[in-house]
N, C-alpha and C. Protein backbone atom coordinates (compact mmCIF):
# COMPACT_ATOMS: atom_id res chain seq x y z
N UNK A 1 -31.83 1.79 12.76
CA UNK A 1 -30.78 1.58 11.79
C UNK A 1 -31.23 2.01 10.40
N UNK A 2 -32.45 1.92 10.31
CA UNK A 2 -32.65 2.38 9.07
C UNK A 2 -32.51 3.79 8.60
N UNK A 3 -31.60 4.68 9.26
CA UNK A 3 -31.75 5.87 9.25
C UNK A 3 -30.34 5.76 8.60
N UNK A 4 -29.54 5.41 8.57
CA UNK A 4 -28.51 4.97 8.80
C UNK A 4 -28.13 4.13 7.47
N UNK A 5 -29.15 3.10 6.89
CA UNK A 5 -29.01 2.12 6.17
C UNK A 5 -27.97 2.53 4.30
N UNK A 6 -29.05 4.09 4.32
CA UNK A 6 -28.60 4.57 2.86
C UNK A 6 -27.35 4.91 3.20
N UNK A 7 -26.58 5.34 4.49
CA UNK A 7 -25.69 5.66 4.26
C UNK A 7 -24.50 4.81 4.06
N UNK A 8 -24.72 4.14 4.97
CA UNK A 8 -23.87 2.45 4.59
C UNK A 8 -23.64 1.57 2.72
N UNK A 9 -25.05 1.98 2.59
CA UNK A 9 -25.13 1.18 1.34
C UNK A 9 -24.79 2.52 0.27
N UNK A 10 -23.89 3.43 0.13
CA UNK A 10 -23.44 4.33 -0.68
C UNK A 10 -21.97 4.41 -0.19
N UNK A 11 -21.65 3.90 1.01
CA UNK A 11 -20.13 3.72 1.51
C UNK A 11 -19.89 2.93 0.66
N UNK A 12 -20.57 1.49 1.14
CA UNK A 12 -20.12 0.33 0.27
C UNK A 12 -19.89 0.42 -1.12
N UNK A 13 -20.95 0.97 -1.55
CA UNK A 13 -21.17 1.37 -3.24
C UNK A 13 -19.61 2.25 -3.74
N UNK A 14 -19.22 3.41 -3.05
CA UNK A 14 -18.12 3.65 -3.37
C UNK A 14 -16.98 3.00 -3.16
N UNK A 15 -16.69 2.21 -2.17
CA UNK A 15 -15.48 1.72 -1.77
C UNK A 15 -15.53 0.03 -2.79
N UNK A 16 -16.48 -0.03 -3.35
CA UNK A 16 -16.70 -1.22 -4.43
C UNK A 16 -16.15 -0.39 -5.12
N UNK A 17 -16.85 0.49 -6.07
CA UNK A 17 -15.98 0.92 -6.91
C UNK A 17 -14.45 1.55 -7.48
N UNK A 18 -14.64 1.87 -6.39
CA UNK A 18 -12.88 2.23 -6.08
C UNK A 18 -11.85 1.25 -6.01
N UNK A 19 -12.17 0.35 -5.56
CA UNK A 19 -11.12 -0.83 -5.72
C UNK A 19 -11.17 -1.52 -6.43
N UNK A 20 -12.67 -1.93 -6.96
CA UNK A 20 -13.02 -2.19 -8.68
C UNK A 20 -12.07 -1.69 -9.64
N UNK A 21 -12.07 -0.01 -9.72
CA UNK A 21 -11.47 0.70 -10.51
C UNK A 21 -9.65 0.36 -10.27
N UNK A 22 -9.12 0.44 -9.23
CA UNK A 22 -7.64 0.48 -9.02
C UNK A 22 -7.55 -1.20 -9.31
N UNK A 23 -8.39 -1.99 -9.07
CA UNK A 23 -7.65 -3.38 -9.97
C UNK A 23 -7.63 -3.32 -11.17
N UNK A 24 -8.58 -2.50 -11.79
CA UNK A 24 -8.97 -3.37 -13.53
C UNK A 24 -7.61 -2.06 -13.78
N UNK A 25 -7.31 -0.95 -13.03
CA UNK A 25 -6.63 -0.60 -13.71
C UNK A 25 -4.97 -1.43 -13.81
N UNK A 26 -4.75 -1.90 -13.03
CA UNK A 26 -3.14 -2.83 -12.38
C UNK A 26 -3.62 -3.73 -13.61
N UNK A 27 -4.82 -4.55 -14.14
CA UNK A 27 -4.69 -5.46 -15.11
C UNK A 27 -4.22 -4.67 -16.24
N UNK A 28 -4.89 -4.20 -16.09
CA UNK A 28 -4.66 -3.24 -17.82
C UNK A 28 -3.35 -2.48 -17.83
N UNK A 29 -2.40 -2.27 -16.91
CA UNK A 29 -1.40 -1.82 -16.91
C UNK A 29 -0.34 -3.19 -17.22
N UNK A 30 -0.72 -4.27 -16.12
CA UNK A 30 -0.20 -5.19 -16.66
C UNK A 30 -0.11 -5.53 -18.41
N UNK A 31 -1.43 -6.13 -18.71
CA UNK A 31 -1.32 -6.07 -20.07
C UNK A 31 -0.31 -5.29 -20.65
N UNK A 32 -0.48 -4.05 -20.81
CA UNK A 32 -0.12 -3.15 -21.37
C UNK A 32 1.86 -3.17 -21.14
N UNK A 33 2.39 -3.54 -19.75
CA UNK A 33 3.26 -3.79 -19.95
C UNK A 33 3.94 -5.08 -20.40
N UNK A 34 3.38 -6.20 -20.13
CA UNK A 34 3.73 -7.60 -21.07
C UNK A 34 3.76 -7.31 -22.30
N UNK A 35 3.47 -6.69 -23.11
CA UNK A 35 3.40 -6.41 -24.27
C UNK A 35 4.40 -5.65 -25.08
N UNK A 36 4.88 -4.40 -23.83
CA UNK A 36 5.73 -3.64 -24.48
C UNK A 36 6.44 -4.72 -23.85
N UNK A 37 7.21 -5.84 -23.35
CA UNK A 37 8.15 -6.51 -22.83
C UNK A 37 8.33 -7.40 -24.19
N UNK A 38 7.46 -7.46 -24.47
CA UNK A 38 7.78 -8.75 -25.44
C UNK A 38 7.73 -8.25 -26.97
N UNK A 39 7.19 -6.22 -27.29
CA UNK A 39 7.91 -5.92 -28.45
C UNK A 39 9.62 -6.01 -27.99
N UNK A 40 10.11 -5.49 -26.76
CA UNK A 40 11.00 -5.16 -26.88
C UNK A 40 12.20 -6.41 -26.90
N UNK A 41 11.64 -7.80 -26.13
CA UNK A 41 12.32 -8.86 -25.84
C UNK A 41 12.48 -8.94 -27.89
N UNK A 42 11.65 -9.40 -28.83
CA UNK A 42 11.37 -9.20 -30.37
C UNK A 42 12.25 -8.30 -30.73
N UNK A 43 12.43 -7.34 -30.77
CA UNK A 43 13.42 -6.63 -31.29
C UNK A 43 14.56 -6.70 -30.84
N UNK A 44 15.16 -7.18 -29.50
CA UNK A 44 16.19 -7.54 -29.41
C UNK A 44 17.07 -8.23 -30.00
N UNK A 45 15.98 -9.72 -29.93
CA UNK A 45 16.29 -10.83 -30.84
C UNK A 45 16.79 -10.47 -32.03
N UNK A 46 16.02 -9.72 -32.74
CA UNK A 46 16.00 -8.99 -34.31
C UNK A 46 17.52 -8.41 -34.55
N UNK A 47 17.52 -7.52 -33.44
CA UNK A 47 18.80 -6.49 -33.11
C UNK A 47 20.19 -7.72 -33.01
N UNK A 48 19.99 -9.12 -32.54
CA UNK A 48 21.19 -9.37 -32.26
C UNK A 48 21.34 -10.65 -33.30
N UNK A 49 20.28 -10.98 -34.24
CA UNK A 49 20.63 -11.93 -35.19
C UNK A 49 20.00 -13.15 -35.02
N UNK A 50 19.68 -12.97 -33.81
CA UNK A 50 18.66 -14.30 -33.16
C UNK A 50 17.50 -14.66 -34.02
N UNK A 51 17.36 -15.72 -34.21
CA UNK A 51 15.79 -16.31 -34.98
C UNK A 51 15.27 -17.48 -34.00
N UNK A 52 16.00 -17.34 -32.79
CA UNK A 52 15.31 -18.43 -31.78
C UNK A 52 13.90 -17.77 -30.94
């Protein structure tokens, strides 16, 4: 197995990172859209006279 071992442990190594990468990116998209939700929910308010 040890012939074998590096190759396993560079599978793993990529398929960590890869799904590493596609979550932090879904957070950061998240973020990124809560944010524009709530300039735009803010300017609505603004737009319709609201101060609630």
């Amino acid at each position: 197995m040890n012939e074998h071992a590096s190759f396993v442990v560079i599978a793993y190594a990529i398929s960590f990172l890869t799904i590493g990468g596609v979550a932090l990116r879904i957070v950061l998209d998240y973020r990124r859209l809560r944010g524009a939700l709530a300039r735009f929910n803010d300017s609505a308010r603004a737009a319709a006279g609201d101060d609630a």
